[in-house]
C-alpha atoms as a PDB file:
ATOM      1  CA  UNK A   1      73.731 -78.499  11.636  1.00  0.00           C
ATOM      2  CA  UNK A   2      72.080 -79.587   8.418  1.00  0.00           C
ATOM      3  CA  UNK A   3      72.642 -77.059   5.591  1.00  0.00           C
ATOM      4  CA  UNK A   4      69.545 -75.092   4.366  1.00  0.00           C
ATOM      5  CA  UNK A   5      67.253 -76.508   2.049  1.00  0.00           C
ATOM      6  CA  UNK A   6      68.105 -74.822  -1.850  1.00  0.00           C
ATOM      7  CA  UNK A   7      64.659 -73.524  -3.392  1.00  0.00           C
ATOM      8  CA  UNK A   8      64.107 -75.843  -6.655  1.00  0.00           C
ATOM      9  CA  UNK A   9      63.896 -73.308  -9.649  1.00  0.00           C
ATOM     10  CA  UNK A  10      60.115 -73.706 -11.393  1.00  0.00           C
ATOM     11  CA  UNK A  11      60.483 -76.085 -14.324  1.00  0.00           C
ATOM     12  CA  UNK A  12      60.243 -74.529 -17.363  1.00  0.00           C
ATOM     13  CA  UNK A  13      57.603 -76.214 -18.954  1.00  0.00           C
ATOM     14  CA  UNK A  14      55.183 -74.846 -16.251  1.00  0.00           C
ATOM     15  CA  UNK A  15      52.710 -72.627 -16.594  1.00  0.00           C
ATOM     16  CA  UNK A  16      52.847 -69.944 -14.888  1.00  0.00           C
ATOM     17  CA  UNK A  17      49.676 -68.924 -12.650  1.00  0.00           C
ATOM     18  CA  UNK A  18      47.894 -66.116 -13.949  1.00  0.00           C
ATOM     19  CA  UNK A  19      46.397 -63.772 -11.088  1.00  0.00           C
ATOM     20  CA  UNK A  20      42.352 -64.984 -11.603  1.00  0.00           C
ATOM     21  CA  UNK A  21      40.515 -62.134 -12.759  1.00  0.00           C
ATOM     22  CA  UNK A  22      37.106 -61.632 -10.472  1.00  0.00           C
ATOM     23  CA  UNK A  23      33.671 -62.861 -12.414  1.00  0.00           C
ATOM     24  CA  UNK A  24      31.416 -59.862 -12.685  1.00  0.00           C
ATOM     25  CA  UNK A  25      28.776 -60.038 -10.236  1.00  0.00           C
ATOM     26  CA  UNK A  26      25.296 -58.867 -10.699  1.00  0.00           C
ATOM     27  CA  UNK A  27      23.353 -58.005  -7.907  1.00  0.00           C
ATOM     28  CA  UNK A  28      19.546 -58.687  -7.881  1.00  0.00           C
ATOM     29  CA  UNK A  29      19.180 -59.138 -11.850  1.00  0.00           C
ATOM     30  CA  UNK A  30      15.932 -57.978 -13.528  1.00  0.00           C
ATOM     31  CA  UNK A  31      14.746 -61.201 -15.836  1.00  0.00           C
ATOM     32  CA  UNK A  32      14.126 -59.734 -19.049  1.00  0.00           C
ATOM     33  CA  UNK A  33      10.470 -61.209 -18.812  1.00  0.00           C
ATOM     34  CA  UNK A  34      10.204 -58.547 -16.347  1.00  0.00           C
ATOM     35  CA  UNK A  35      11.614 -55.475 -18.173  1.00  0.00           C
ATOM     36  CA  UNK A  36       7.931 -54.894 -19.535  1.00  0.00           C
ATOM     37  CA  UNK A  37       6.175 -55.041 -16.811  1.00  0.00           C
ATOM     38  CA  UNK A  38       5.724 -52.025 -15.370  1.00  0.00           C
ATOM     39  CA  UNK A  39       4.832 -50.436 -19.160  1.00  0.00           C
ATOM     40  CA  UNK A  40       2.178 -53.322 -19.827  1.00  0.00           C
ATOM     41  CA  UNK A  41       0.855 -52.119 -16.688  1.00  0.00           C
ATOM     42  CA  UNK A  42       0.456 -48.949 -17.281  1.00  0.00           C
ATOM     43  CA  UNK A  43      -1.256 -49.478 -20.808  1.00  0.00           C
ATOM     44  CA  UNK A  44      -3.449 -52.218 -19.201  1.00  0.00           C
ATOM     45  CA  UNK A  45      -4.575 -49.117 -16.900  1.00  0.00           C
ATOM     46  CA  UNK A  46      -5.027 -46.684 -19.584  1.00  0.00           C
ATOM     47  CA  UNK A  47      -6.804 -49.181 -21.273  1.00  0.00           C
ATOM     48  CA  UNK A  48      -9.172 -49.896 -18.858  1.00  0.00           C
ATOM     49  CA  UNK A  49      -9.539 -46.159 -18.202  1.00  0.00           C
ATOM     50  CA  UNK A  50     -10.099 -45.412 -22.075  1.00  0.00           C
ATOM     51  CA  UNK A  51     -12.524 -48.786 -21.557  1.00  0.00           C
ATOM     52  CA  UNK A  52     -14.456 -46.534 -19.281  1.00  0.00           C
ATOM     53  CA  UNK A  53     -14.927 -43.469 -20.644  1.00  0.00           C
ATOM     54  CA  UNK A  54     -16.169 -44.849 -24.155  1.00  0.00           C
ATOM     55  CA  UNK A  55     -18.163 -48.316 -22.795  1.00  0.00           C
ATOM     56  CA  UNK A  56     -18.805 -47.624 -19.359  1.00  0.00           C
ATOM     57  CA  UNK A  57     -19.336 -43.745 -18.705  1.00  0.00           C
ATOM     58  CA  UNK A  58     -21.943 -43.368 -21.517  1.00  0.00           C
ATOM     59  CA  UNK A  59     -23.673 -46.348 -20.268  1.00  0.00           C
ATOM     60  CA  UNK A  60     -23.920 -45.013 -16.571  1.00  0.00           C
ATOM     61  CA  UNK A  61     -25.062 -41.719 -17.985  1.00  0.00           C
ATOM     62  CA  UNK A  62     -27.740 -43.463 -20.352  1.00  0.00           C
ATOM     63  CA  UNK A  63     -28.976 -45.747 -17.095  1.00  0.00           C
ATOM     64  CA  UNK A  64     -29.498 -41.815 -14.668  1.00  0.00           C
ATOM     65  CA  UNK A  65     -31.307 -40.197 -17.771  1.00  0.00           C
ATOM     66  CA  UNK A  66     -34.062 -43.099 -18.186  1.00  0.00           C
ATOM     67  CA  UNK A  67     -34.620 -43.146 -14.355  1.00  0.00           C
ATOM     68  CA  UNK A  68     -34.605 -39.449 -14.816  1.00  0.00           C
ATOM     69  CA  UNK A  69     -37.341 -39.608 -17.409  1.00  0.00           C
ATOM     70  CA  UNK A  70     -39.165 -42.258 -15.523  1.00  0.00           C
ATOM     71  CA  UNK A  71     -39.260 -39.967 -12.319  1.00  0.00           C
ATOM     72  CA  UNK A  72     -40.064 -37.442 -14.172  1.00  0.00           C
ATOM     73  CA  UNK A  73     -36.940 -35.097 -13.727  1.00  0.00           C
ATOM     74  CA  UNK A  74     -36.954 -33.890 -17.611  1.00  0.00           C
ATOM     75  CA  UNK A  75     -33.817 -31.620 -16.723  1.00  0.00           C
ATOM     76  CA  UNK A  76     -31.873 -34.301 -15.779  1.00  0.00           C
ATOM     77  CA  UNK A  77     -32.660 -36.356 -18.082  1.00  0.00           C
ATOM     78  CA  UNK A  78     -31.442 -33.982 -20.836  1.00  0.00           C
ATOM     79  CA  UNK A  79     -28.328 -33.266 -18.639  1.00  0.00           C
ATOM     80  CA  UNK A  80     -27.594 -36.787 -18.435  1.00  0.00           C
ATOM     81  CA  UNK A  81     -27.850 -36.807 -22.308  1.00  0.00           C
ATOM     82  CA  UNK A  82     -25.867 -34.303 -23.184  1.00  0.00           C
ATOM     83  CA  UNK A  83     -22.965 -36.402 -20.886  1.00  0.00           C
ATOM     84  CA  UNK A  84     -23.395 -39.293 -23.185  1.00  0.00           C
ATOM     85  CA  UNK A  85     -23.424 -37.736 -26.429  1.00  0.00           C
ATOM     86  CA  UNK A  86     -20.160 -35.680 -25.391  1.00  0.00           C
ATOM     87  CA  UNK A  87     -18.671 -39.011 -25.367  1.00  0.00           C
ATOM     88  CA  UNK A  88     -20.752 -40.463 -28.275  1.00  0.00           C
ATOM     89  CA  UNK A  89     -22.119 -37.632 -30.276  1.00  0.00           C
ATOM     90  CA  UNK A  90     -23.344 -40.164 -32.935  1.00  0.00           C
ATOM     91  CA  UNK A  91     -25.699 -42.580 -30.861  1.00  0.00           C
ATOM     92  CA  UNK A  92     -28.794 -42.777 -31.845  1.00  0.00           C
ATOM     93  CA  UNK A  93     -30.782 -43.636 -28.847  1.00  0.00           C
ATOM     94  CA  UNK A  94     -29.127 -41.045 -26.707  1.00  0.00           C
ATOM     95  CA  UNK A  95     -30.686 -38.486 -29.117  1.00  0.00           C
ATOM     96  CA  UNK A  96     -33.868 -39.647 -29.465  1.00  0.00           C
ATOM     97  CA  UNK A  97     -33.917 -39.756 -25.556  1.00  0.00           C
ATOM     98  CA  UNK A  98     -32.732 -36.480 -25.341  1.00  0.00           C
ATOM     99  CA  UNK A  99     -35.665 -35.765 -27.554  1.00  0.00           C
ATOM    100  CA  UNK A 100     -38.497 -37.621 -25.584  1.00  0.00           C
ATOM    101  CA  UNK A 101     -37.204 -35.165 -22.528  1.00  0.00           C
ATOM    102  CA  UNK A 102     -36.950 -32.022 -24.588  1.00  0.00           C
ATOM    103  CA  UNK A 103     -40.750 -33.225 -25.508  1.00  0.00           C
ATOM    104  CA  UNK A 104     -41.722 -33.514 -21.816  1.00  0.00           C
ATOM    105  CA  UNK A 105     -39.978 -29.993 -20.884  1.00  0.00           C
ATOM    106  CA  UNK A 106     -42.108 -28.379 -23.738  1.00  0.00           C
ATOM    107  CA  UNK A 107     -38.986 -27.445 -26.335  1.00  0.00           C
ATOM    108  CA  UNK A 108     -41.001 -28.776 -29.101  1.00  0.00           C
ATOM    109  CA  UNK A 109     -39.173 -27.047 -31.555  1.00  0.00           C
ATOM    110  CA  UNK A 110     -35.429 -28.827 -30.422  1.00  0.00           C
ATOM    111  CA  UNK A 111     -37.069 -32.175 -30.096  1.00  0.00           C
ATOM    112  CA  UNK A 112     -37.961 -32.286 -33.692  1.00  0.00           C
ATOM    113  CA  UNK A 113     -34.595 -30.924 -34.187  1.00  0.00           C
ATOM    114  CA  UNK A 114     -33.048 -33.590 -32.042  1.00  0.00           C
ATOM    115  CA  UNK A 115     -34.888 -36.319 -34.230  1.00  0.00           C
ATOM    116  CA  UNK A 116     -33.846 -34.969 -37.582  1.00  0.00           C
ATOM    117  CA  UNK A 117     -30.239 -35.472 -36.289  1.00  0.00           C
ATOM    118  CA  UNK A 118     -30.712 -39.167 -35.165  1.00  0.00           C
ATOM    119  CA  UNK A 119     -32.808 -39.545 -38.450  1.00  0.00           C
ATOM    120  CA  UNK A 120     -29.436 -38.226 -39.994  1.00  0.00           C
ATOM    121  CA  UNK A 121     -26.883 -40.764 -38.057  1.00  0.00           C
ATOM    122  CA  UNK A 122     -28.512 -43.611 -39.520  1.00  0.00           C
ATOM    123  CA  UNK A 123     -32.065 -43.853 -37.103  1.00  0.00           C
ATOM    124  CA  UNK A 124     -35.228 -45.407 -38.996  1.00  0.00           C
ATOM    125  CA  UNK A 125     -38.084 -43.696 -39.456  1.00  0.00           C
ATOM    126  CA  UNK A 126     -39.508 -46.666 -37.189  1.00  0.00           C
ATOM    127  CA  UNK A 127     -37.615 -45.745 -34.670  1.00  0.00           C
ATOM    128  CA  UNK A 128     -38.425 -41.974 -34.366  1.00  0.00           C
ATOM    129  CA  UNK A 129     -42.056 -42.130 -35.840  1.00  0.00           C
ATOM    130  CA  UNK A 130     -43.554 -42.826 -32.692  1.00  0.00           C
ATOM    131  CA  UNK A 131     -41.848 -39.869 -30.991  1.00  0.00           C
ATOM    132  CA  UNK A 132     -42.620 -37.721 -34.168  1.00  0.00           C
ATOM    133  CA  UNK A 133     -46.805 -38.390 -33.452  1.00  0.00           C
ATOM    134  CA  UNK A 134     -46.334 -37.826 -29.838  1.00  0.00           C
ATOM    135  CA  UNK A 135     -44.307 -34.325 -30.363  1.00  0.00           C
ATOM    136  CA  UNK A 136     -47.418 -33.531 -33.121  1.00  0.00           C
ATOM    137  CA  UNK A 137     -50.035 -34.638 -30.423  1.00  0.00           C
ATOM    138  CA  UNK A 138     -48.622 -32.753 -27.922  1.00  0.00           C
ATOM    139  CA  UNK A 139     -48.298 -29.421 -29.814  1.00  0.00           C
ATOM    140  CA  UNK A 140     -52.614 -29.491 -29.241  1.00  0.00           C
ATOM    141  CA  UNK A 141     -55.171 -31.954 -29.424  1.00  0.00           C
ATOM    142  CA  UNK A 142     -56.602 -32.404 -32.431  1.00  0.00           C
ATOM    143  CA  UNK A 143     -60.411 -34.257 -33.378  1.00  0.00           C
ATOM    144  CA  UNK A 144     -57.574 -36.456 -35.702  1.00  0.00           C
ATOM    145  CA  UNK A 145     -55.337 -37.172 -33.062  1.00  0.00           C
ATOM    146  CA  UNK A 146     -57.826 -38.492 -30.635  1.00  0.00           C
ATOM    147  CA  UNK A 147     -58.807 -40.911 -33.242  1.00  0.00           C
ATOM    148  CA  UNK A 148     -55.463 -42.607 -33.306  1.00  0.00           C
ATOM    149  CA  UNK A 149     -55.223 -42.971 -30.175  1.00  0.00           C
ATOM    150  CA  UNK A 150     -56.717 -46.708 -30.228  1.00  0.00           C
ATOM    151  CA  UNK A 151     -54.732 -48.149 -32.840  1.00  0.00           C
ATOM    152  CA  UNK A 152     -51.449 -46.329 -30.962  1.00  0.00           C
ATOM    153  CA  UNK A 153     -51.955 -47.961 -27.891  1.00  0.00           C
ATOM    154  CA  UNK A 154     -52.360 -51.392 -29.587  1.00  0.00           C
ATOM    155  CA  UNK A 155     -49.314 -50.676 -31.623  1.00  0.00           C
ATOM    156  CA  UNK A 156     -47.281 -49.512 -29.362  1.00  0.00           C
ATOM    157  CA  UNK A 157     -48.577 -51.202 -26.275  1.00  0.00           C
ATOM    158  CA  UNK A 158     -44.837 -50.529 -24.121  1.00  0.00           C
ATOM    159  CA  UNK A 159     -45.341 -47.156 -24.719  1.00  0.00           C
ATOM    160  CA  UNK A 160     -48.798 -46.622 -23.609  1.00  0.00           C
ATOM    161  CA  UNK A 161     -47.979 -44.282 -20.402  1.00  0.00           C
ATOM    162  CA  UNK A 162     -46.199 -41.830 -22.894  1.00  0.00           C
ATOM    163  CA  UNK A 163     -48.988 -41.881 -25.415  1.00  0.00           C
ATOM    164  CA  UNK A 164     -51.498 -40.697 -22.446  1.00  0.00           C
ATOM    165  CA  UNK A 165     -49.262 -38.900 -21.296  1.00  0.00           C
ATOM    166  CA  UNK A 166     -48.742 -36.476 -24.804  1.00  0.00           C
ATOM    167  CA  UNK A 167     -52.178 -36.439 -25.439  1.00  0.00           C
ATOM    168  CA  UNK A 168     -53.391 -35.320 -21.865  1.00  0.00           C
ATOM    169  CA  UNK A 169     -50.591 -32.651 -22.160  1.00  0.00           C
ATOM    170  CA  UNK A 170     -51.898 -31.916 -25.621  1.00  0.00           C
ATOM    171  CA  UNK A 171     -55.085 -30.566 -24.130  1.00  0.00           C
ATOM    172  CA  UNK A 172     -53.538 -28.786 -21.569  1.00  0.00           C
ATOM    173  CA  UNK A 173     -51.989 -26.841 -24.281  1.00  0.00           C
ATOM    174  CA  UNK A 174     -55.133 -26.404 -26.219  1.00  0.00           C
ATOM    175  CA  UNK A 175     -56.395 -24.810 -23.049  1.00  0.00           C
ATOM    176  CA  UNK A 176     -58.967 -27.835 -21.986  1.00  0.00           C
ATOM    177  CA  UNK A 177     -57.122 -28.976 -18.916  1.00  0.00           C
ATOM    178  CA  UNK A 178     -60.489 -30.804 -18.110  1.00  0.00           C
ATOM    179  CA  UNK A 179     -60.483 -33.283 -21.100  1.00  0.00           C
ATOM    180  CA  UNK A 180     -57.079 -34.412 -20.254  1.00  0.00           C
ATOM    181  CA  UNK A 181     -57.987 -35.898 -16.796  1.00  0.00           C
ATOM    182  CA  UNK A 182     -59.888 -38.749 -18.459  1.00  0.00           C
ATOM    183  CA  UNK A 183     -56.322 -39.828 -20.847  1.00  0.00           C
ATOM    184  CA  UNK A 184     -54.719 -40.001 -16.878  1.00  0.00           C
ATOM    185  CA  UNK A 185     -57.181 -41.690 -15.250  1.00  0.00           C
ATOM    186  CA  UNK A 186     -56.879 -44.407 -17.951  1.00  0.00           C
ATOM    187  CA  UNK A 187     -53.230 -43.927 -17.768  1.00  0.00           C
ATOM    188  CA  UNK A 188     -53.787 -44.524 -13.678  1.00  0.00           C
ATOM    189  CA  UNK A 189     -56.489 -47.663 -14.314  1.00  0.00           C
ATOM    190  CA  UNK A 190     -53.053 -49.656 -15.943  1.00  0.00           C
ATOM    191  CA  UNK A 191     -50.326 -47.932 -13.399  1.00  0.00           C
ATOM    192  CA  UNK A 192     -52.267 -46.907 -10.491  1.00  0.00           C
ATOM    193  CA  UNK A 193     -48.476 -46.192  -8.749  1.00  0.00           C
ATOM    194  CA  UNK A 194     -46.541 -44.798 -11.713  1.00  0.00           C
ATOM    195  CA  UNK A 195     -45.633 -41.476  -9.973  1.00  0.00           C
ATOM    196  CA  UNK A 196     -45.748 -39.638 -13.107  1.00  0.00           C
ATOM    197  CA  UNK A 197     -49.153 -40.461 -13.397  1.00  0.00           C
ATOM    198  CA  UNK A 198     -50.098 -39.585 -10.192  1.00  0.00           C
ATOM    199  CA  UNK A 199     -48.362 -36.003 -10.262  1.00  0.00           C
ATOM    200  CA  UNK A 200     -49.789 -35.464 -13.409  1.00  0.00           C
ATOM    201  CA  UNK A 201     -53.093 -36.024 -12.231  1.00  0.00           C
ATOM    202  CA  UNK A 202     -52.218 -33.728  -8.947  1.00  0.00           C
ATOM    203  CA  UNK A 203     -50.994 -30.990 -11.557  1.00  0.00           C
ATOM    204  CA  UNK A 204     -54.179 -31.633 -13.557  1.00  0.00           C
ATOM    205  CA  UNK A 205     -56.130 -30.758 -10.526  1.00  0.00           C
ATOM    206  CA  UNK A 206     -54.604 -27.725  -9.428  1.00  0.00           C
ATOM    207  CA  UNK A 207     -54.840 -26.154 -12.617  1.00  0.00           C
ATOM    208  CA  UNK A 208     -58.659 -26.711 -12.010  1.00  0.00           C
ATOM    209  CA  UNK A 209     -58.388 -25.149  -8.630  1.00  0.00           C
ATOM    210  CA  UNK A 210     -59.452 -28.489  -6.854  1.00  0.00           C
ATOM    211  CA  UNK A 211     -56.468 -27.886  -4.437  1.00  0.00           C
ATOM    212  CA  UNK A 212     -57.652 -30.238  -1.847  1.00  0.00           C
ATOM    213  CA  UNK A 213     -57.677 -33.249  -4.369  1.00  0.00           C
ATOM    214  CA  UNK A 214     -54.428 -31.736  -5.881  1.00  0.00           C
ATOM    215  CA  UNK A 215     -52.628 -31.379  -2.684  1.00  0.00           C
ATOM    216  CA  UNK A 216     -53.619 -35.390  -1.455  1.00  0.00           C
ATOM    217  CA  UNK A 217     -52.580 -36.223  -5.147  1.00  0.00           C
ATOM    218  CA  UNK A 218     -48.717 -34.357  -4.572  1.00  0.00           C
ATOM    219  CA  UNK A 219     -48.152 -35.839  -0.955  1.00  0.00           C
ATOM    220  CA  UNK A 220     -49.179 -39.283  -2.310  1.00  0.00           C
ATOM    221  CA  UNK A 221     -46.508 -39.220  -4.332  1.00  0.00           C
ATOM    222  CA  UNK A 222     -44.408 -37.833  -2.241  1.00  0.00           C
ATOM    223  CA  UNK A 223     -45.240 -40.508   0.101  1.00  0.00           C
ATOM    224  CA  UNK A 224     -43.209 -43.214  -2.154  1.00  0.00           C
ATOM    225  CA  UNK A 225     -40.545 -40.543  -2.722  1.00  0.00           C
ATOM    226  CA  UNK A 226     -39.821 -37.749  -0.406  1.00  0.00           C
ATOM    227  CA  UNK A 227     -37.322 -36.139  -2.473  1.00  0.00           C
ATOM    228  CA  UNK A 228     -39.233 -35.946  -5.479  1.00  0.00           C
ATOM    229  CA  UNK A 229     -38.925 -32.690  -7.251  1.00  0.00           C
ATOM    230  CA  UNK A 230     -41.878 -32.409  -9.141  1.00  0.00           C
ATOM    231  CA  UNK A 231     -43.964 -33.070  -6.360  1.00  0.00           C
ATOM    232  CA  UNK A 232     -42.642 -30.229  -4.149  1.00  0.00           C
ATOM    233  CA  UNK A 233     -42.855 -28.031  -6.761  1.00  0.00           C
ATOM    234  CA  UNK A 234     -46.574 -28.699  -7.567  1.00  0.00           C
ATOM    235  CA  UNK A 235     -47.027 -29.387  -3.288  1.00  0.00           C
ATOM    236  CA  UNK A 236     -45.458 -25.546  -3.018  1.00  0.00           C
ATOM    237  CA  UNK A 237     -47.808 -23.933  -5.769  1.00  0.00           C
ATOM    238  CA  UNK A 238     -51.010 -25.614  -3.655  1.00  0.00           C
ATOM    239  CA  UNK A 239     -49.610 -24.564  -0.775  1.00  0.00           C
ATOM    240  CA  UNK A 240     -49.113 -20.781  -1.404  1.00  0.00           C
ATOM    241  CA  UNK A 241     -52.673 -20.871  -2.968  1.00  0.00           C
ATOM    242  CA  UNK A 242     -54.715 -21.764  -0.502  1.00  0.00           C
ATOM    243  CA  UNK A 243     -52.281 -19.162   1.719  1.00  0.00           C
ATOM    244  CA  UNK A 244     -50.269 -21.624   3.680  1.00  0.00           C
ATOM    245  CA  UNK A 245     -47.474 -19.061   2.711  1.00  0.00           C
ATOM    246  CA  UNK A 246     -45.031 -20.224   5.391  1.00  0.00           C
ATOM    247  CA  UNK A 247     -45.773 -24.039   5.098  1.00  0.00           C
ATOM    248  CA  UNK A 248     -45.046 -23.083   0.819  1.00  0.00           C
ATOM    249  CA  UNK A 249     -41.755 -21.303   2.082  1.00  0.00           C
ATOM    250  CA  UNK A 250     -40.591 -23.886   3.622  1.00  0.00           C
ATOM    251  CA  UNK A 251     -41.131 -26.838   1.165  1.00  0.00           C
ATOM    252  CA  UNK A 252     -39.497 -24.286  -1.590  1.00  0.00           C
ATOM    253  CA  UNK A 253     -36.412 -24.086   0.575  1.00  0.00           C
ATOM    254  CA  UNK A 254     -36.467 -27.679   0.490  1.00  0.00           C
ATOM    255  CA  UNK A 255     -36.853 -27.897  -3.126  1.00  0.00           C
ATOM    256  CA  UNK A 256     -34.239 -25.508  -3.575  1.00  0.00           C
ATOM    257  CA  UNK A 257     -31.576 -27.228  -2.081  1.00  0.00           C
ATOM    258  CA  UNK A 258     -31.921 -29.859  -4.226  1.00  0.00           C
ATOM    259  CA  UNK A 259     -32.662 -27.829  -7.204  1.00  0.00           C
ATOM    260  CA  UNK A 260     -30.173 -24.979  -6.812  1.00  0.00           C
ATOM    261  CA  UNK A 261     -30.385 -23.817 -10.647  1.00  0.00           C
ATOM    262  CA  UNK A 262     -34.071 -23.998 -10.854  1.00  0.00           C
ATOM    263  CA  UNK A 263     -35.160 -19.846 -12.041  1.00  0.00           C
ATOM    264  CA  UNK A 264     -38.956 -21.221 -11.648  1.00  0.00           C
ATOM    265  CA  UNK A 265     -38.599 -22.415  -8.426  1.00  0.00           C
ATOM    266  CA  UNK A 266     -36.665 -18.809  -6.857  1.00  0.00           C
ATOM    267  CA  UNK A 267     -39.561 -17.271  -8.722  1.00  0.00           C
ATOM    268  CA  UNK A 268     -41.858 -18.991  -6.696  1.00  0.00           C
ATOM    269  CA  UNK A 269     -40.011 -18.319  -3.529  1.00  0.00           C
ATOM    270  CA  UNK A 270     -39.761 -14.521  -4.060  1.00  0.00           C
ATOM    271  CA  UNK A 271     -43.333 -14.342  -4.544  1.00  0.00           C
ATOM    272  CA  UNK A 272     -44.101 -15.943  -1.665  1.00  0.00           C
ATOM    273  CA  UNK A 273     -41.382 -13.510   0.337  1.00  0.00           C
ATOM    274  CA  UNK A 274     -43.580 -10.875  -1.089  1.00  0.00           C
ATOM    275  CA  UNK A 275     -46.292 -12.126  -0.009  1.00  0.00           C
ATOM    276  CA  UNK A 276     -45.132 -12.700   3.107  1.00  0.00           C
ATOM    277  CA  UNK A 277     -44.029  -9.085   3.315  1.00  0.00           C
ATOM    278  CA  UNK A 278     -40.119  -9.915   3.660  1.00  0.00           C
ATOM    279  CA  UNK A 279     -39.475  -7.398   0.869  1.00  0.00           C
ATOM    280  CA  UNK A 280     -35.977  -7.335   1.691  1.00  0.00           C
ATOM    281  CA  UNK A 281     -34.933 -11.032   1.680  1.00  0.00           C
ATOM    282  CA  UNK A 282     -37.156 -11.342  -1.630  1.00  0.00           C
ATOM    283  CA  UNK A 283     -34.625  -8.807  -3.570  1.00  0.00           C
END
C-alpha cells in the first residue's frame, strides 16, 4: 500500500485568489436620451394646447360670428365676439365685427363705442369709416345720405348688401318702412338668394300689413334653412296676426328651443297664450 500523496504547500510567490467581487447589474437601464422624454412631451402638449387657445380658438370663434352675421343671427355674432376678444382683447377686426352686429341689433350707441376702441388699438380710419357712414345712415335716412349712396356702392362694391341693407333700415327708423323696400329689391336684383335679403324684405312686408306676401317671403327662406331664427320669429308674428294663434304657438315653441334666452320671443309666446285664453300657462 502506497503511502498518501503529501499536499505541495502554495509557492510563495503566488498570488493568492481574491474572492471576485459581483459586477453591479442594472436591470432595464433608461438611456439618458430618454430621461426627457416624458417632460418634452408634456410641454409639446401644453404647447399645442396654449397653440390653441391663442391661434386656433379665436380663429374658430371669428369663422361662427361671420356666418352668424351672414345668417343674420346678430346675437350670436356678438357672442361669438366677445369669445374672441376674451382671448384677444386688442384685435382689431374682432371689434369692428362686434360693431357691424351691435349696428344690425340697433345698439347704435355701443357700436360707435366699439369703433372708437379699435380706432384706439391702432385701426385706420379706412378701416372703420365705412362702418362709421353706415351706423350714421342707419340712425335715419337723410335727403344727404341717399345721395351717397351711388358713389358708396362703387366704392365699396364688396360691401354693397350692407350698404342697402343700413339705408333700408334707416327708413324704417325714420318711420317710412315703404321707401326702404325699393334699397331691398335692388339689394335682391344682385342676391336674389341672400337670406338676409329675403327676410328683410318678408319683415318689410309685414310691417306694411301685406301678410300674405310677408308670410311666402319667411317660408321661402325658411325653405333653404329650416332652422333659421329670424325667419320663425318674423313666420310667428304673421302667423298670430292673421289669428293662426295655434299654428304661431307652435312655431314659437320651436323657436324657443333653439333660442332659450330670447325675452322677445317668450313675449311673443305669452301673448299668444293670452290670446289663446291659457291664462295660466301664460304666467
Amino acid at each position: 500500500m502506497s503511502p498518501p500523496k503529501r499536499r505541495q504547500p502554495a509557492h510563495r510567490n503566488q498570488k493568492c485568489a481574491t474572492p471576485s467581487v459581483p459586477a453591479r447589474v442594472s436591470i432595464n437601464p433608461v438611456p439618458a436620451s430618454n430621461r426627457w422624454r416624458l417632460p418634452i412631451l408634456l410641454l409639446t402638449l401644453v404647447g399645442l394646447v396654449g397653440g390653441f387657445f391663442w391661434w386656433g380658438a379665436p380663429t374658430y370663434f371669428a369663422k361662427q360670428a361671420e356666418n352668424a352675421l351672414r345668417e343674420g343671427r346678430y346675437e350670436d355674432a356678438d357672442e361669438y365676439w366677445q369669445y374672441v376678444l376674451r382671448m384677444q382683447p386688442r384685435r382689431v377686426d374682432a371689434l369692428i365685427g362686434q360693431a357691424t352686429a351691435c349696428r344690425h341689433a340697433g345698439d347704435l350707441v355701443r357700436a360707435k363705442n366699439l369703433l372708437a376702441t379699435a380706432e384706439s388699438f391702432g385701426a385706420s380710419q379706412s378701416e372703420t369709416k365705412v362702418e362709421h357712414e353706415l351706423i350714421a345712415i342707419q340712425n335715419g335716412g337723410s335727403e344727404k345720405a341717399i345721395a351717397r349712396l351711388p358713389s358708396m356702392l362703387v366704392k365699396n362694391p364688396e360691401q354693397g348688401a350692407e350698404i342697402l341693407d343700413a339705408f333700408a333700415t334707416g327708413f324704417e327708423v325714420a318711420g317710412a318702412p315703404e321707401q326702404a323696400v325699393p334699397y331691398i329689391d335692388k339689394w335682391l336684383e344682385t342676391s336674389p338668394n341672400d337670406r338676409r335679403a329675403v327676410i328683410h324684405k318678408a319683415e318689410l312686408l309685414a310691417s306694411l300689413q301685406q301678410w300674405k306676401e310677408s308670410e311666402a317671403g319667411f317660408r321661402t327662406a325658411m325653405k333653404v334653412d329650416a332652422m333659421l331664427q329670424r325667419g320663425r320669429r318674423g313666420l310667428a308674428r304673421v302667423l298670430l296676426e292673421t289669428g293662426r294663434d295655434r299654428e304661431a304657438l307652435e312655431m314659437l315653441d320651436t323657436a324657443i328651443a333653439a333660442e332659450p334666452r330670447s325675452i322677445p320671443l317668450r313675449l311673443l309666446r305669452c301673448k299668444t297664450l293670452l290670446d289663446l285664453r291659457q291664462n295660466d300657462e301664460a304666467i
